[in-house]
PDB file of N, CA and C in Angstrom:
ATOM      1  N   UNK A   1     -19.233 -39.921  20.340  1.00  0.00           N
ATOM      2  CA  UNK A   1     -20.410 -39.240  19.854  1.00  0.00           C
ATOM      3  C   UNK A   1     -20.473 -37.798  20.351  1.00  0.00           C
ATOM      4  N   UNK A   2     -20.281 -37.209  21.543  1.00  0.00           N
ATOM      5  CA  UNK A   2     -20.206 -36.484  22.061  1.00  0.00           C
ATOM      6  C   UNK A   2     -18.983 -35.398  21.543  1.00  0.00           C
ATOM      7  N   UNK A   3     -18.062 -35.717  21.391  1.00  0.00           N
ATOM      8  CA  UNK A   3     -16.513 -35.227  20.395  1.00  0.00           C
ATOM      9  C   UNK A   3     -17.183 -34.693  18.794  1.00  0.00           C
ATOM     10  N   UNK A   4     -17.841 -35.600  18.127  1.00  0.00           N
ATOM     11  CA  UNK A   4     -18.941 -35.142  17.368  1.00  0.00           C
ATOM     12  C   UNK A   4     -19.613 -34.180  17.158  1.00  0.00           C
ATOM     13  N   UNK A   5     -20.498 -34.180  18.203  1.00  0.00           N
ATOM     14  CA  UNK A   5     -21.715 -33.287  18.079  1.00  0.00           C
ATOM     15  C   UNK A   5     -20.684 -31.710  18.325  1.00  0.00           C
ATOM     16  N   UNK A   6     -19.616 -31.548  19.122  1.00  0.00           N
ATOM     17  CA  UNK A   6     -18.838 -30.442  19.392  1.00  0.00           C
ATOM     18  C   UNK A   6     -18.397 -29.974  18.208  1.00  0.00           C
ATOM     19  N   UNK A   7     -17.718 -30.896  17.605  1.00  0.00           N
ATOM     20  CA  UNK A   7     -16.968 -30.444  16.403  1.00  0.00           C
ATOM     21  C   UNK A   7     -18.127 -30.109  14.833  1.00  0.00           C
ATOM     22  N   UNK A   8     -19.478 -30.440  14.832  1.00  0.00           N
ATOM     23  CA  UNK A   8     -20.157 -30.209  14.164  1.00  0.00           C
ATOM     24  C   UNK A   8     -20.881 -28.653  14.776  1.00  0.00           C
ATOM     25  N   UNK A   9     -20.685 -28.648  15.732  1.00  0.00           N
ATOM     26  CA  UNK A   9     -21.391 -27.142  16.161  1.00  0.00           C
ATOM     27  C   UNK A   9     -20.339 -26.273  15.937  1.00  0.00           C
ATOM     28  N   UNK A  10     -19.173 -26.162  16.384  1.00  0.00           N
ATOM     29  CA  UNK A  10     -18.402 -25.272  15.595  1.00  0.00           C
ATOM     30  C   UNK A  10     -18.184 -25.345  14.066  1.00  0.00           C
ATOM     31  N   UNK A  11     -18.051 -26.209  13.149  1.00  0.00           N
ATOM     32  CA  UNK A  11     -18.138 -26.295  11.571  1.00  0.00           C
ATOM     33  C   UNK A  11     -19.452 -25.456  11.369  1.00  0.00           C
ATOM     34  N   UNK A  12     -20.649 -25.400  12.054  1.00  0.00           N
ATOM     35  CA  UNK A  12     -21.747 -24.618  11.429  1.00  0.00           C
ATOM     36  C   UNK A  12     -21.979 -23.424  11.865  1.00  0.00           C
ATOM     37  N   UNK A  13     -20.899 -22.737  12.858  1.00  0.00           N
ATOM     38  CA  UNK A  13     -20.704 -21.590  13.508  1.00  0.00           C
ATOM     39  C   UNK A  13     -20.201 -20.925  12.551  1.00  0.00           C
ATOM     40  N   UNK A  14     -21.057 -19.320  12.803  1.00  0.00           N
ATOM     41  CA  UNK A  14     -20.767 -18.231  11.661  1.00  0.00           C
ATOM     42  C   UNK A  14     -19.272 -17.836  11.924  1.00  0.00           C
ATOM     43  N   UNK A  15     -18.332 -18.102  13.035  1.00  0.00           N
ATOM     44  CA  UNK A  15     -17.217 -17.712  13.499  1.00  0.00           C
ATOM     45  C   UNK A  15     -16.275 -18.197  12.415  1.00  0.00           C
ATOM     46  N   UNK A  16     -14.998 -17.852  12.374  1.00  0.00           N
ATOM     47  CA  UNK A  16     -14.227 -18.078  10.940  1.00  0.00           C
ATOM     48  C   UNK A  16     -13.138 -17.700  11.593  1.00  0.00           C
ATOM     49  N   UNK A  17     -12.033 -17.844  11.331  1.00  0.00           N
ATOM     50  CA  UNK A  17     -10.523 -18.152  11.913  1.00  0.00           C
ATOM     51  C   UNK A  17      -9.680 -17.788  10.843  1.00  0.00           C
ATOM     52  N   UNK A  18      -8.330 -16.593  10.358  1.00  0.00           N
ATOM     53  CA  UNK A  18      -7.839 -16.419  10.144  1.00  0.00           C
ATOM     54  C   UNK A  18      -7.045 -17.454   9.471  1.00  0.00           C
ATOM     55  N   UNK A  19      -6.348 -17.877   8.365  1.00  0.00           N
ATOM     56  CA  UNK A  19      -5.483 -18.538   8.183  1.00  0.00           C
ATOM     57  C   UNK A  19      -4.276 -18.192   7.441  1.00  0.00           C
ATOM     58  N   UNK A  20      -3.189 -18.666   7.837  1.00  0.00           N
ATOM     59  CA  UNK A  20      -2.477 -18.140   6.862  1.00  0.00           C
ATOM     60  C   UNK A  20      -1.505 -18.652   6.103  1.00  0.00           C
ATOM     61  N   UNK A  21      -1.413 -18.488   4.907  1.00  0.00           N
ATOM     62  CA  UNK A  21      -0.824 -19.290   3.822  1.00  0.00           C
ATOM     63  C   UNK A  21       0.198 -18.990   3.295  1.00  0.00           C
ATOM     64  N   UNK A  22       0.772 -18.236   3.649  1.00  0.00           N
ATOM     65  CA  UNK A  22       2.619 -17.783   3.177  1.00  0.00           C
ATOM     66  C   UNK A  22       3.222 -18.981   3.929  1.00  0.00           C
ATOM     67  N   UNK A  23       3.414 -19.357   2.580  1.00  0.00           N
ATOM     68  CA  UNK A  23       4.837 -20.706   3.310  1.00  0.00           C
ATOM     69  C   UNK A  23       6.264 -20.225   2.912  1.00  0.00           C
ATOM     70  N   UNK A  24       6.613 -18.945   2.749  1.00  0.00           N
ATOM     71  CA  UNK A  24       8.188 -18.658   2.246  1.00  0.00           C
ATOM     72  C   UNK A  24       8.110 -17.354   2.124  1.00  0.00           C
ATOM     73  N   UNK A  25       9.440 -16.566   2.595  1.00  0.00           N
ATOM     74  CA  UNK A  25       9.003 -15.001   1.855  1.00  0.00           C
ATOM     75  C   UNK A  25      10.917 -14.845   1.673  1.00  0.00           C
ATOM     76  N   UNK A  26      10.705 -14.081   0.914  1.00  0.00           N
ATOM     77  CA  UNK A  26      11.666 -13.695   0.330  1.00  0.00           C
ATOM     78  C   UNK A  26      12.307 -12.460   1.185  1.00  0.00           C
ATOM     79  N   UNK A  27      13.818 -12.061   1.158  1.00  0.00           N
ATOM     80  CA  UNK A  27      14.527 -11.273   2.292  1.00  0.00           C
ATOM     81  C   UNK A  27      14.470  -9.735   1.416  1.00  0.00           C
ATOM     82  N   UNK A  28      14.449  -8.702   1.747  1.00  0.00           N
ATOM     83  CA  UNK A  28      14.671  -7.592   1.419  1.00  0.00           C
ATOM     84  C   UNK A  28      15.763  -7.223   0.610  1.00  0.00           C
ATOM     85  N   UNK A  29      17.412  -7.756   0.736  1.00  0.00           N
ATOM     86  CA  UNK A  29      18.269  -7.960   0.058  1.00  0.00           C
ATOM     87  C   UNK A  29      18.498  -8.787  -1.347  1.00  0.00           C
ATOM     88  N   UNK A  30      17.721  -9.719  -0.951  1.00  0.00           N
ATOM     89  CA  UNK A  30      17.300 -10.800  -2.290  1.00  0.00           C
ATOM     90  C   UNK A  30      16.678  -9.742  -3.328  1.00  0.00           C
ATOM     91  N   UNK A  31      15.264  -9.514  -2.953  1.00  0.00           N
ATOM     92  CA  UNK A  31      14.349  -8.770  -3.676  1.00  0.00           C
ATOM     93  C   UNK A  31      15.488  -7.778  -4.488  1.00  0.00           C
ATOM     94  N   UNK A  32      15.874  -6.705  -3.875  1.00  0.00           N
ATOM     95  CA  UNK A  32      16.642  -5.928  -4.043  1.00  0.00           C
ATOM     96  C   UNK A  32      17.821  -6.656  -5.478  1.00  0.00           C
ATOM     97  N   UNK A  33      18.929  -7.506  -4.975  1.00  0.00           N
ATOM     98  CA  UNK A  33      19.796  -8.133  -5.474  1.00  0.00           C
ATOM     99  C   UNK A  33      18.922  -8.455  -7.116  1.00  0.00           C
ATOM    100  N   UNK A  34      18.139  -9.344  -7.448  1.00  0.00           N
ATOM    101  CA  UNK A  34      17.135  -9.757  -7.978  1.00  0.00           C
ATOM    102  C   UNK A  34      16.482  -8.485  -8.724  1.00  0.00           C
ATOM    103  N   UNK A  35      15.999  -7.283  -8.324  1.00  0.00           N
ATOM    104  CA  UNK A  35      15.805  -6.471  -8.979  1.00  0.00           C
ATOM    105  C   UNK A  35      16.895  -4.800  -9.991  1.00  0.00           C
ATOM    106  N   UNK A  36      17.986  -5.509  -9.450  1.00  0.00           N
ATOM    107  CA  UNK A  36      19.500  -4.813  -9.621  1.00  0.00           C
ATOM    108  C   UNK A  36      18.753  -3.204  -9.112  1.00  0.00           C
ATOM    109  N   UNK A  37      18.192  -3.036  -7.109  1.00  0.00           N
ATOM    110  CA  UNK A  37      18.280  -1.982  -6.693  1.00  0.00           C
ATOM    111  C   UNK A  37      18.966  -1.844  -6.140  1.00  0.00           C
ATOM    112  N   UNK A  38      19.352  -0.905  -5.283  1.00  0.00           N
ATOM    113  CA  UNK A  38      20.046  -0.741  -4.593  1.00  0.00           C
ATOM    114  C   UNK A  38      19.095  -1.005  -3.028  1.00  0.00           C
ATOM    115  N   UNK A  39      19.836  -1.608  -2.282  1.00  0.00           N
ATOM    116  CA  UNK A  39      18.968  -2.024  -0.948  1.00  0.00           C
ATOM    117  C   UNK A  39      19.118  -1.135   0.187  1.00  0.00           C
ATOM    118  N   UNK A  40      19.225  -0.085   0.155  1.00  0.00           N
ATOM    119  CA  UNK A  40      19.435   1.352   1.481  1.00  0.00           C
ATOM    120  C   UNK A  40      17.828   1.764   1.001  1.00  0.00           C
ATOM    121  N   UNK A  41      17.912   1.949  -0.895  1.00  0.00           N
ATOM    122  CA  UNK A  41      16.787   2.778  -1.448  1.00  0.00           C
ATOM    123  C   UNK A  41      15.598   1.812  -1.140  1.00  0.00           C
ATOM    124  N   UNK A  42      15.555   0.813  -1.620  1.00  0.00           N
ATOM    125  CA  UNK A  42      14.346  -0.413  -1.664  1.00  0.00           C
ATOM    126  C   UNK A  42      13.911  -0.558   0.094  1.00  0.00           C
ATOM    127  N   UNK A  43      14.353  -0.072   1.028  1.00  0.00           N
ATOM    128  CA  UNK A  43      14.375  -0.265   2.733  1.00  0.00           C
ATOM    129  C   UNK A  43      13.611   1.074   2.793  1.00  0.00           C
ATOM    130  N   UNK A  44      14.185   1.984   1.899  1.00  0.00           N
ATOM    131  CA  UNK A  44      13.430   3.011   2.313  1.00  0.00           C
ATOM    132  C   UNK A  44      11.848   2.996   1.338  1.00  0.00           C
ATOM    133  N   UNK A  45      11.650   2.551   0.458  1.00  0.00           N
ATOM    134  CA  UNK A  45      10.130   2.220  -0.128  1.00  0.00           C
ATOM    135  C   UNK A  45       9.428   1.164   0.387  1.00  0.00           C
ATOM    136  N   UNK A  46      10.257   0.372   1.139  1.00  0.00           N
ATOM    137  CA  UNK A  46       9.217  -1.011   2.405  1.00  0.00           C
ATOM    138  C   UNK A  46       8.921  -0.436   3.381  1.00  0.00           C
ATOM    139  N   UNK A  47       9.344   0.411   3.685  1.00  0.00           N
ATOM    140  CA  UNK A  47       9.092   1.431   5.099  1.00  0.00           C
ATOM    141  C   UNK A  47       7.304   1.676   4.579  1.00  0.00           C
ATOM    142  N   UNK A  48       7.060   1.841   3.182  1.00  0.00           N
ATOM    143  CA  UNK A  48       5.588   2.937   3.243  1.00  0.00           C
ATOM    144  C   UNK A  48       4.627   1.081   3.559  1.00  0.00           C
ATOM    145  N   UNK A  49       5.356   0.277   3.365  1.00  0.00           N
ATOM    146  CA  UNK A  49       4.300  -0.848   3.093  1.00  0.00           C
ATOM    147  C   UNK A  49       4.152  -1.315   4.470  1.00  0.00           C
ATOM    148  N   UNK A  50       2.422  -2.084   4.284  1.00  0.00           N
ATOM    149  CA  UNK A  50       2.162  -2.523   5.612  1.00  0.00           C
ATOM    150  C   UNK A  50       1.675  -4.133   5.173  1.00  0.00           C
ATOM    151  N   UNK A  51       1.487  -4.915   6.631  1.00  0.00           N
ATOM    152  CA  UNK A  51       1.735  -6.366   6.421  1.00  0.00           C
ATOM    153  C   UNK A  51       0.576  -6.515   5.543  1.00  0.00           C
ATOM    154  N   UNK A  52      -0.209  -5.707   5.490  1.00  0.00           N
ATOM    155  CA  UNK A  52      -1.434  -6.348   3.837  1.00  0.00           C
ATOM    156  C   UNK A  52      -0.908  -6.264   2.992  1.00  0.00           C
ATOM    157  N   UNK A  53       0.197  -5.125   2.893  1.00  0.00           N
ATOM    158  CA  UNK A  53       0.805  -5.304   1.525  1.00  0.00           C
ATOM    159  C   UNK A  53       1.647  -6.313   1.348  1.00  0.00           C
ATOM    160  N   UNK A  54       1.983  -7.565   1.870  1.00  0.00           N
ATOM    161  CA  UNK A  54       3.071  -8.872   2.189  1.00  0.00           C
ATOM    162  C   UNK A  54       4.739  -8.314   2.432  1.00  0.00           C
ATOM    163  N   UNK A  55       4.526  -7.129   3.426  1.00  0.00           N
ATOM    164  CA  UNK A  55       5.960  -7.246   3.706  1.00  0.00           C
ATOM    165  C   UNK A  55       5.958  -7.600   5.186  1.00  0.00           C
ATOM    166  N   UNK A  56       6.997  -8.348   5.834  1.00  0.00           N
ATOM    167  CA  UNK A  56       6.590  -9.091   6.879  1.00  0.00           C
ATOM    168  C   UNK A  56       8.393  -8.950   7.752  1.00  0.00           C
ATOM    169  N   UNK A  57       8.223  -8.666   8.921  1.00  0.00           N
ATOM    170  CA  UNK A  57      10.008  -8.982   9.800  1.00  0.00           C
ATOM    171  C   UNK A  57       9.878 -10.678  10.536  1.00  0.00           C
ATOM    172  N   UNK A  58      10.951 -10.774   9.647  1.00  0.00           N
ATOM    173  CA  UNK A  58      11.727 -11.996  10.215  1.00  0.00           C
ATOM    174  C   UNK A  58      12.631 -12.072  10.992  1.00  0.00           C
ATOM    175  N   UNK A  59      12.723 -13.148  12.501  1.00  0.00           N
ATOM    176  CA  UNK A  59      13.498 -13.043  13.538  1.00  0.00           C
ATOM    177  C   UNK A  59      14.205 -14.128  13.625  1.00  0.00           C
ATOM    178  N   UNK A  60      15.748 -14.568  13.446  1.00  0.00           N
ATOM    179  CA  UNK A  60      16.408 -15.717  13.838  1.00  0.00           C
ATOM    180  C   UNK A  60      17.619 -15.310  14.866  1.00  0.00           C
ATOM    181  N   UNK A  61      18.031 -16.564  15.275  1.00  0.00           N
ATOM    182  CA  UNK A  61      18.954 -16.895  16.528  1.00  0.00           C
ATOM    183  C   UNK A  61      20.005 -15.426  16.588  1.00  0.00           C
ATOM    184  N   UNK A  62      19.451 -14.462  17.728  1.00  0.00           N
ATOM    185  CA  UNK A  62      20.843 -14.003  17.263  1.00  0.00           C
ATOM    186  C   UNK A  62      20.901 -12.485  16.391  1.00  0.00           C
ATOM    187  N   UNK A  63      19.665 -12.264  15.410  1.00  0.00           N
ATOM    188  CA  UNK A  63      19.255 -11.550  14.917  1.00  0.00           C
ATOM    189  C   UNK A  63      18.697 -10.089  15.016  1.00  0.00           C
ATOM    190  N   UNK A  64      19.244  -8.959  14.589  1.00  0.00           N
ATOM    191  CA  UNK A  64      17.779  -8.293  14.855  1.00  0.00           C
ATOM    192  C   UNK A  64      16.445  -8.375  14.199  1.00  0.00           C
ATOM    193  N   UNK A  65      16.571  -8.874  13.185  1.00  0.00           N
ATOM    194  CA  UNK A  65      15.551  -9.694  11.830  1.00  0.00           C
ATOM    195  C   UNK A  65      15.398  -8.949  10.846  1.00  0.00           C
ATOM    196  N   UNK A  66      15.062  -9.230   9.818  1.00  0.00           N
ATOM    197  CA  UNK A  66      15.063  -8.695   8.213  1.00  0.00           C
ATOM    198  C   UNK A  66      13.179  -8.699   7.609  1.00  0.00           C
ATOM    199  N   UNK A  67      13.832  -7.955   7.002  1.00  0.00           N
ATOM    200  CA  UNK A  67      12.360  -7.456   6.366  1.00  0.00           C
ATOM    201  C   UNK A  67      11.846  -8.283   4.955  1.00  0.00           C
ATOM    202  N   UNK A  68      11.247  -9.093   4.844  1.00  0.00           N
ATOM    203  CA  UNK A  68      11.149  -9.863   3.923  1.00  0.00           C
ATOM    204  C   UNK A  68       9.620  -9.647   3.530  1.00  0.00           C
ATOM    205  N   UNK A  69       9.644 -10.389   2.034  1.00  0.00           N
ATOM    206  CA  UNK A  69       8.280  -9.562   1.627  1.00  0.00           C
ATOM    207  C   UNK A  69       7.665 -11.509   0.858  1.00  0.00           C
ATOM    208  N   UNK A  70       6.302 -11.764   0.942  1.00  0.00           N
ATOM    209  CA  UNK A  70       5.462 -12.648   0.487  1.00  0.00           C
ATOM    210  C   UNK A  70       5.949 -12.490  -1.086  1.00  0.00           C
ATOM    211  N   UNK A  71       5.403 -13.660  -1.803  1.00  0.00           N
ATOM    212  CA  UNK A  71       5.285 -13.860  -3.190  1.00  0.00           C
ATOM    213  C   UNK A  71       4.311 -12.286  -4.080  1.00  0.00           C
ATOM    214  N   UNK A  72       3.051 -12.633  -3.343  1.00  0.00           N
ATOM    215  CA  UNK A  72       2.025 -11.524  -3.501  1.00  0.00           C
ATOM    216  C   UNK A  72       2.757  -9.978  -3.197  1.00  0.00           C
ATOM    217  N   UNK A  73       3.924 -10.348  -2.007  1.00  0.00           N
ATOM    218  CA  UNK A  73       4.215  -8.799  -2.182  1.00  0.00           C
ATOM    219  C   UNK A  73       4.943  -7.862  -2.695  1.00  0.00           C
ATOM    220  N   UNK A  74       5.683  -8.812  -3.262  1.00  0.00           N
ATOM    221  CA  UNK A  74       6.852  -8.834  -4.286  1.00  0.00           C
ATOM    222  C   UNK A  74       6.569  -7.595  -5.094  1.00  0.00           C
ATOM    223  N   UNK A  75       5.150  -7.807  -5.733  1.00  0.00           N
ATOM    224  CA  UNK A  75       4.855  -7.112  -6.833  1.00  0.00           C
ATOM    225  C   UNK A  75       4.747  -5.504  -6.168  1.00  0.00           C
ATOM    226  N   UNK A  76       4.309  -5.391  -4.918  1.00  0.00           N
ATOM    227  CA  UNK A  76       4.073  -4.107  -4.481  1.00  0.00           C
ATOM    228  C   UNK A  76       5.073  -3.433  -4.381  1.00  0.00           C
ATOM    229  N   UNK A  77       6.769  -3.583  -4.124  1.00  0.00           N
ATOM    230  CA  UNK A  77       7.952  -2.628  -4.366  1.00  0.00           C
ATOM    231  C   UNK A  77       8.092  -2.595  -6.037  1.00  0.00           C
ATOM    232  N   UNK A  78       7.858  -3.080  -6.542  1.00  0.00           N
ATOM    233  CA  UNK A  78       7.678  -3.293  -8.018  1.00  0.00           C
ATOM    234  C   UNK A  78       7.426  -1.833  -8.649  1.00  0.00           C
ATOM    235  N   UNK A  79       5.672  -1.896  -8.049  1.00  0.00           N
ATOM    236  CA  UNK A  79       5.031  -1.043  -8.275  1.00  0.00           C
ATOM    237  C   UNK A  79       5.550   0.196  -7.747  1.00  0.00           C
ATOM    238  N   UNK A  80       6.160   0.619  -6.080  1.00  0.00           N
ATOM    239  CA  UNK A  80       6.868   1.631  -5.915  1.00  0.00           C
ATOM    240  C   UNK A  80       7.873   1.944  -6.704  1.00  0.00           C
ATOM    241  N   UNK A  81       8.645   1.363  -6.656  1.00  0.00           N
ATOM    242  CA  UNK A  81      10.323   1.368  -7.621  1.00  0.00           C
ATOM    243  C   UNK A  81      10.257   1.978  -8.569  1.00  0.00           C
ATOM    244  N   UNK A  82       8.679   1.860  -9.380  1.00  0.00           N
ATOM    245  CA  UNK A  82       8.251   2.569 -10.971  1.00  0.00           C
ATOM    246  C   UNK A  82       8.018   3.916 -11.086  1.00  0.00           C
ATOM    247  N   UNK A  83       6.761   3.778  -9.776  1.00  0.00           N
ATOM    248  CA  UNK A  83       6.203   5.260  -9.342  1.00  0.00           C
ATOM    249  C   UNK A  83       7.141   6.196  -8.706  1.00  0.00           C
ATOM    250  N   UNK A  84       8.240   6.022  -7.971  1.00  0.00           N
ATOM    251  CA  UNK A  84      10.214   6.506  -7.679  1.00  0.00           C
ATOM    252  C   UNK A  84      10.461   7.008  -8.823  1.00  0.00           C
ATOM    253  N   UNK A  85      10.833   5.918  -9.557  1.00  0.00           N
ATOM    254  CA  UNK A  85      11.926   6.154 -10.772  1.00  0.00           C
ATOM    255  C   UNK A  85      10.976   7.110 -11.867  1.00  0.00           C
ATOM    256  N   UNK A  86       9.952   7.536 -11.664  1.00  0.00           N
ATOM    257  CA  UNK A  86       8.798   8.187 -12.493  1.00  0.00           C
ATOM    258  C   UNK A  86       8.731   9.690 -12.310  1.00  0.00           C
ATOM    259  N   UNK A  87       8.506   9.886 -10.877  1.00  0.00           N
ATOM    260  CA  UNK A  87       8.616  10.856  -9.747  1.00  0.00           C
ATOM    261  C   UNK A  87       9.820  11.427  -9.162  1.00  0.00           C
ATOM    262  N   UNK A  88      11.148  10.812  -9.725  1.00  0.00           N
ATOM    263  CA  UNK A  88      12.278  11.703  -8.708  1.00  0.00           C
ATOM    264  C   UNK A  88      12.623  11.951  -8.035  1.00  0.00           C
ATOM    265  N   UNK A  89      12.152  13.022  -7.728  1.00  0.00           N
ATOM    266  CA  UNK A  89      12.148  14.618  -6.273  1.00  0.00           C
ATOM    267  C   UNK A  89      11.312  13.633  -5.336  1.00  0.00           C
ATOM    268  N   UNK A  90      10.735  12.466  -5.126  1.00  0.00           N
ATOM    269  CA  UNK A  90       9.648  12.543  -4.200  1.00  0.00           C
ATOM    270  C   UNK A  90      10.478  11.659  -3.220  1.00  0.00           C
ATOM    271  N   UNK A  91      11.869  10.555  -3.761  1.00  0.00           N
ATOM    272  CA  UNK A  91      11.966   9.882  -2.637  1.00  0.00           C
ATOM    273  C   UNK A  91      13.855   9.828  -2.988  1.00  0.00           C
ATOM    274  N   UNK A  92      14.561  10.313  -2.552  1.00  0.00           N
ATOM    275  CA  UNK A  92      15.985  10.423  -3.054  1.00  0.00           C
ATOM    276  C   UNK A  92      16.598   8.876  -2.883  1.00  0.00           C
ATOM    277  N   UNK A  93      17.618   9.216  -4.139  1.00  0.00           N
ATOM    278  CA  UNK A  93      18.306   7.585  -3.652  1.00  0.00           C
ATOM    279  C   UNK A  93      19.355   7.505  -3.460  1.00  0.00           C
TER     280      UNK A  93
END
């Protein structure tokens, strides 16, 4: 009863907890490969993005880790790559 009453006072607490729901992200090279860019140029347009925009570093055994981007963020080099290839002079490739 007591385990209870705890866990019902936090459920009605205005406090709220982060969660997060990326279960997979895709590698910087993929994206790249997948979008027939070139991946020196596409490294240098993830550089402007930040983790709201879903690009995220990944660390394994051994690694220095890779830059991989969410489902959601996919679309945001998308959107650079256009505004690049639009613009020119603004980001060399």
């Amino acid at each position: 009863m007591e385990l209870d009453a705890g866990i019902n006072t936090l459920r009605s607490s205005s406090m709220s907890t982060h969660v997060n729901k990326v279960h997979h992200v895709t590698t910087l090279t993929k994206v790249a490969e997948d979008l027939g860019e070139d991946e020196d140029w596409l490294w240098d347009i993830a550089n402007e993005m930040e983790i709201e925009d879903g690009v995220n570093w990944v660390y394994g055994v051994g690694e220095d880790g890779v830059k991989a981007f969410t489902d959601l963020g996919i679309e945001n080099p998308i959107e650079l790559i256009r505004f690049y290839k639009e613009n020119i002079g603004l980001l060399k490739r």
